[in-house]
C-alpha atoms as a PDB file:
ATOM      1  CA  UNK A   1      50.592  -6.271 -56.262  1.00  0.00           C
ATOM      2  CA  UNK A   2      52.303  -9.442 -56.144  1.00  0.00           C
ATOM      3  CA  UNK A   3      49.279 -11.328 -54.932  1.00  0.00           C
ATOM      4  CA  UNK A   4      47.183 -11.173 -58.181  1.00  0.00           C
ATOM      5  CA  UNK A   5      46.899 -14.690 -58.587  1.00  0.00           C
ATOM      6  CA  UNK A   6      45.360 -15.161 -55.034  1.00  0.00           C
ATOM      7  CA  UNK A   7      42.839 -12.240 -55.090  1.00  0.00           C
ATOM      8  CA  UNK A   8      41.790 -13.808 -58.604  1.00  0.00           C
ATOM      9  CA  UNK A   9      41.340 -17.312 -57.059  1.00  0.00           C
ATOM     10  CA  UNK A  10      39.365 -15.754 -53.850  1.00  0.00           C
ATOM     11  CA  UNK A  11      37.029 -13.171 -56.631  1.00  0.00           C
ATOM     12  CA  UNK A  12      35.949 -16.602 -58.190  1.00  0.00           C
ATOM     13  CA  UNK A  13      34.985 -18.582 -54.530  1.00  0.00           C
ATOM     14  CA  UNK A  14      33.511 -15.349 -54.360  1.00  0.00           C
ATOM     15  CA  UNK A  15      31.200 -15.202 -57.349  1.00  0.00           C
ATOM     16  CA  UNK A  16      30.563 -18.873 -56.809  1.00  0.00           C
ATOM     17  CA  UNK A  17      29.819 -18.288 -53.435  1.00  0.00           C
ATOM     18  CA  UNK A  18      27.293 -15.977 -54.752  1.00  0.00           C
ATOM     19  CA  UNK A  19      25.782 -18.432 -57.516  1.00  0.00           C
ATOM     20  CA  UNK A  20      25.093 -20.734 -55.380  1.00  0.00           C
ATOM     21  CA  UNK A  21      22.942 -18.019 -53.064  1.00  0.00           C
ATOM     22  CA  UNK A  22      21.283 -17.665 -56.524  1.00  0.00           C
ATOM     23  CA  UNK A  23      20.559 -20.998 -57.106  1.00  0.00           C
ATOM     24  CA  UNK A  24      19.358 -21.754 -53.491  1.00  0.00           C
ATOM     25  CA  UNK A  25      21.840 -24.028 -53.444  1.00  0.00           C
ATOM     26  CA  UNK A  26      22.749 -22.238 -50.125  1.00  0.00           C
ATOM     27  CA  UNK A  27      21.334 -19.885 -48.100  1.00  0.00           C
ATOM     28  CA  UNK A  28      22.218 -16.112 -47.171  1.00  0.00           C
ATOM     29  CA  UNK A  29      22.293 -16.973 -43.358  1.00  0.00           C
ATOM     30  CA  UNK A  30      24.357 -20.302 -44.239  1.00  0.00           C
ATOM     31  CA  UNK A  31      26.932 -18.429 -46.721  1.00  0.00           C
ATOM     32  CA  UNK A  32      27.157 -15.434 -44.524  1.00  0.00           C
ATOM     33  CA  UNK A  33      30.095 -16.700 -42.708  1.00  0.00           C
ATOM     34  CA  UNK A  34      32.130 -17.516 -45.883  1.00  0.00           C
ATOM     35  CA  UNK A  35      31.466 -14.606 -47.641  1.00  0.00           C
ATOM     36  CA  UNK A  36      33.073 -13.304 -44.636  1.00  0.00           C
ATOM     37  CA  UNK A  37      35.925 -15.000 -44.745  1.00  0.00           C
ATOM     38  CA  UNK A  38      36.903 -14.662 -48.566  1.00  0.00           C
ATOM     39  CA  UNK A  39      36.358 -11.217 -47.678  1.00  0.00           C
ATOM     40  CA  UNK A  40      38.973 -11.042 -45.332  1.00  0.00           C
ATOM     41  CA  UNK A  41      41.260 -13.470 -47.005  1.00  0.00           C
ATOM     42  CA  UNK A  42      40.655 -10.745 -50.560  1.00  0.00           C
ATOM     43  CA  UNK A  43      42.032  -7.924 -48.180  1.00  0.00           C
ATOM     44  CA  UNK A  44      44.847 -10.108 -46.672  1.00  0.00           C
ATOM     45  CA  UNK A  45      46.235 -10.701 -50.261  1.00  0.00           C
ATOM     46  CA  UNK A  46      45.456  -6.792 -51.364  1.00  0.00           C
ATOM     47  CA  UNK A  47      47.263  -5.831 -48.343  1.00  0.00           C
ATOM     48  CA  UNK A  48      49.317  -9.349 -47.108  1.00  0.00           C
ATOM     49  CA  UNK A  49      51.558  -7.333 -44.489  1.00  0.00           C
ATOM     50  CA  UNK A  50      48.082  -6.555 -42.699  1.00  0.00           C
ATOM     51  CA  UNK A  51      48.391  -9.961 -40.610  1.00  0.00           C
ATOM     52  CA  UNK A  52      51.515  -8.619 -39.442  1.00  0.00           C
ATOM     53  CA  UNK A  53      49.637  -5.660 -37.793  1.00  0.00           C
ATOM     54  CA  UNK A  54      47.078  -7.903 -36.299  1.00  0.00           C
ATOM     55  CA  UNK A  55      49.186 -10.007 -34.892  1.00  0.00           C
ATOM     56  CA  UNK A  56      50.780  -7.452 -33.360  1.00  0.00           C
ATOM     57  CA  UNK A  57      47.643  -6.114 -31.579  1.00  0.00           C
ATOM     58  CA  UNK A  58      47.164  -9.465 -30.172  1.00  0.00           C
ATOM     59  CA  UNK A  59      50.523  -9.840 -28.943  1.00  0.00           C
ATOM     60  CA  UNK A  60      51.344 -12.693 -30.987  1.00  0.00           C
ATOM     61  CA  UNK A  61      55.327 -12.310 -32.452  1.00  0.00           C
ATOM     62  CA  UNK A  62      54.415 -14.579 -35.725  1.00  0.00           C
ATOM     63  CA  UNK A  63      52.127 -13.237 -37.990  1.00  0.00           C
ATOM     64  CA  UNK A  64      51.578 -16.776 -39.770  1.00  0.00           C
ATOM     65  CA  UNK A  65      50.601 -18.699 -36.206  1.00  0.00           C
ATOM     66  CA  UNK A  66      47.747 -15.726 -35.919  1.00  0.00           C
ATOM     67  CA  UNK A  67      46.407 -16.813 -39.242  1.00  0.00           C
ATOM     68  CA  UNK A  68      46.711 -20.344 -38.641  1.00  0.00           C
ATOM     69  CA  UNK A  69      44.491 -19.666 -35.434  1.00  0.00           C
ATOM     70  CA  UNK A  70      42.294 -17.702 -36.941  1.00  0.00           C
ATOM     71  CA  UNK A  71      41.473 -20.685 -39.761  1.00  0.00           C
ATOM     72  CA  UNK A  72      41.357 -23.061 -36.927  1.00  0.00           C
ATOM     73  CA  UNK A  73      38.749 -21.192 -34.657  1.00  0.00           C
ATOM     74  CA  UNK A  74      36.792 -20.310 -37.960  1.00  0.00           C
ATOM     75  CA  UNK A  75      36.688 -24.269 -38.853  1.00  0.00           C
ATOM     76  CA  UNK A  76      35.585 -25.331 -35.131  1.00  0.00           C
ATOM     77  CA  UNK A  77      32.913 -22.961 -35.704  1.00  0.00           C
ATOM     78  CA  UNK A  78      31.933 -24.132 -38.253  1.00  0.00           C
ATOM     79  CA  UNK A  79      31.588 -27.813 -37.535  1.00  0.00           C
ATOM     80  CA  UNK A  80      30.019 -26.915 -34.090  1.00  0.00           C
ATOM     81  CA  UNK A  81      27.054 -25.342 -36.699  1.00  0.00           C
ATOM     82  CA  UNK A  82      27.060 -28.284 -38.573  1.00  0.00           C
ATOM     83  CA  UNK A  83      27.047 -30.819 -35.761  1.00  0.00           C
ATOM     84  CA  UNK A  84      24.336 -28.572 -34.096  1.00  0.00           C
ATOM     85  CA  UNK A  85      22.371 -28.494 -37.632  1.00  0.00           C
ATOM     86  CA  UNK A  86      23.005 -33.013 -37.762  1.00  0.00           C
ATOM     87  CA  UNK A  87      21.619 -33.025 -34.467  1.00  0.00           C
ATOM     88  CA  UNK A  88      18.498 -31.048 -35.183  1.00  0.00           C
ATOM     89  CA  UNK A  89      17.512 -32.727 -37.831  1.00  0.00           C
ATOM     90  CA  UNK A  90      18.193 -36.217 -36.532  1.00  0.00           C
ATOM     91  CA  UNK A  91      15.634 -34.919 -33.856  1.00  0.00           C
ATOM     92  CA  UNK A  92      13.197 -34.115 -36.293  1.00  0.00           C
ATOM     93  CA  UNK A  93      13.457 -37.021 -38.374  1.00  0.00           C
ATOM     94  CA  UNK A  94      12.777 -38.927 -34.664  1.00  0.00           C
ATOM     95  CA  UNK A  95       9.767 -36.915 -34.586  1.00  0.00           C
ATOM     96  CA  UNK A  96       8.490 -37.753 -38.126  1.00  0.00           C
ATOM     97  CA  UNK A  97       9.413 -41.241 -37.720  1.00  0.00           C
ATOM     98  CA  UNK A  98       7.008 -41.534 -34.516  1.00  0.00           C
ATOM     99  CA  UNK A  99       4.414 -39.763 -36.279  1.00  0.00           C
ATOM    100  CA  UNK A 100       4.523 -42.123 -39.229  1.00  0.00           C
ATOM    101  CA  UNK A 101       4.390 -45.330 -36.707  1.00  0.00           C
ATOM    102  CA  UNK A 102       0.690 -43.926 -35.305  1.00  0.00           C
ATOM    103  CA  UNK A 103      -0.549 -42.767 -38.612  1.00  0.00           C
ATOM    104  CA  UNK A 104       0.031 -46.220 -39.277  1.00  0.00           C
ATOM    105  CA  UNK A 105      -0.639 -47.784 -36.207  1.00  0.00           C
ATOM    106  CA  UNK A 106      -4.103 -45.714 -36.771  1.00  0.00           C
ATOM    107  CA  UNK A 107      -4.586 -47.020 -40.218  1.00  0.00           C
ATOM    108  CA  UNK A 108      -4.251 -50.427 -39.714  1.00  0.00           C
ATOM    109  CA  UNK A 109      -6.633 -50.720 -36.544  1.00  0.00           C
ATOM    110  CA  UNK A 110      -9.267 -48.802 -38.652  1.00  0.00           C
ATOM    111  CA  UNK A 111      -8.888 -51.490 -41.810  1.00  0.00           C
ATOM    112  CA  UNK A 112      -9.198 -54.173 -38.607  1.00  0.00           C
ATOM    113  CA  UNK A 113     -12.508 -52.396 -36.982  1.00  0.00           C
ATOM    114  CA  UNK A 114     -14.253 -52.167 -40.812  1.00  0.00           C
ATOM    115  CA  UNK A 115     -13.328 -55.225 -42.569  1.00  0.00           C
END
């Protein structure tokens, strides 16, 4: 096992991966994806000639351009959650914003009606 130094580095981002599902820092929906990924990336250094095998099943002839794909179409994913996530709550802030305004708006012609 030549790889001992990476499967130690990816069983801590593991653990701390899990600490902060402890600490709410992040949820289990929200983490799901990169306990995935350390997952895989813990098997790729158990068993590094692995990539060679799925690269072979997707007809790709170097096993490092399938990985480098892989990390690529697992980081547009991810930012398409996260810009999807921005939006929403830009939305919602909108929302509270306006809400605020007539509370206000509300308030203030109520002060004018009574005193």
């Amino acid at each position: 096992m030549n790889n001992i130094f990476f499967v130690i580095i990816i069983l801590i981002l593991i653990i701390y991966v899990f600490m902060d599902i402890k600490t709410k820092k992040i949820t289990v929906r929200e983490s799901f994806w990169w306990s995935f990924v350390l997952i895989v990336m813990l098997l790729l250094a158990i068993f590094p000639y692995s990539i060679d095998i799925a690269a072979g099943w997707v007809g790709i002839s170097y096993p490092p351009a399938f990985l480098l794909t892989l990390c690529s179409l697992f980081l547009l994913m991810m930012n398409y959650k996260s810009s999807k996530k921005i939006s929403n709550m830009n939305q919602k802030i909108i929302s509270l914003e306006q809400d605020l305004a007539m509370k206000k708006e509300k308030t203030h012609r109520e002060k004018k009606k009574n005193g």
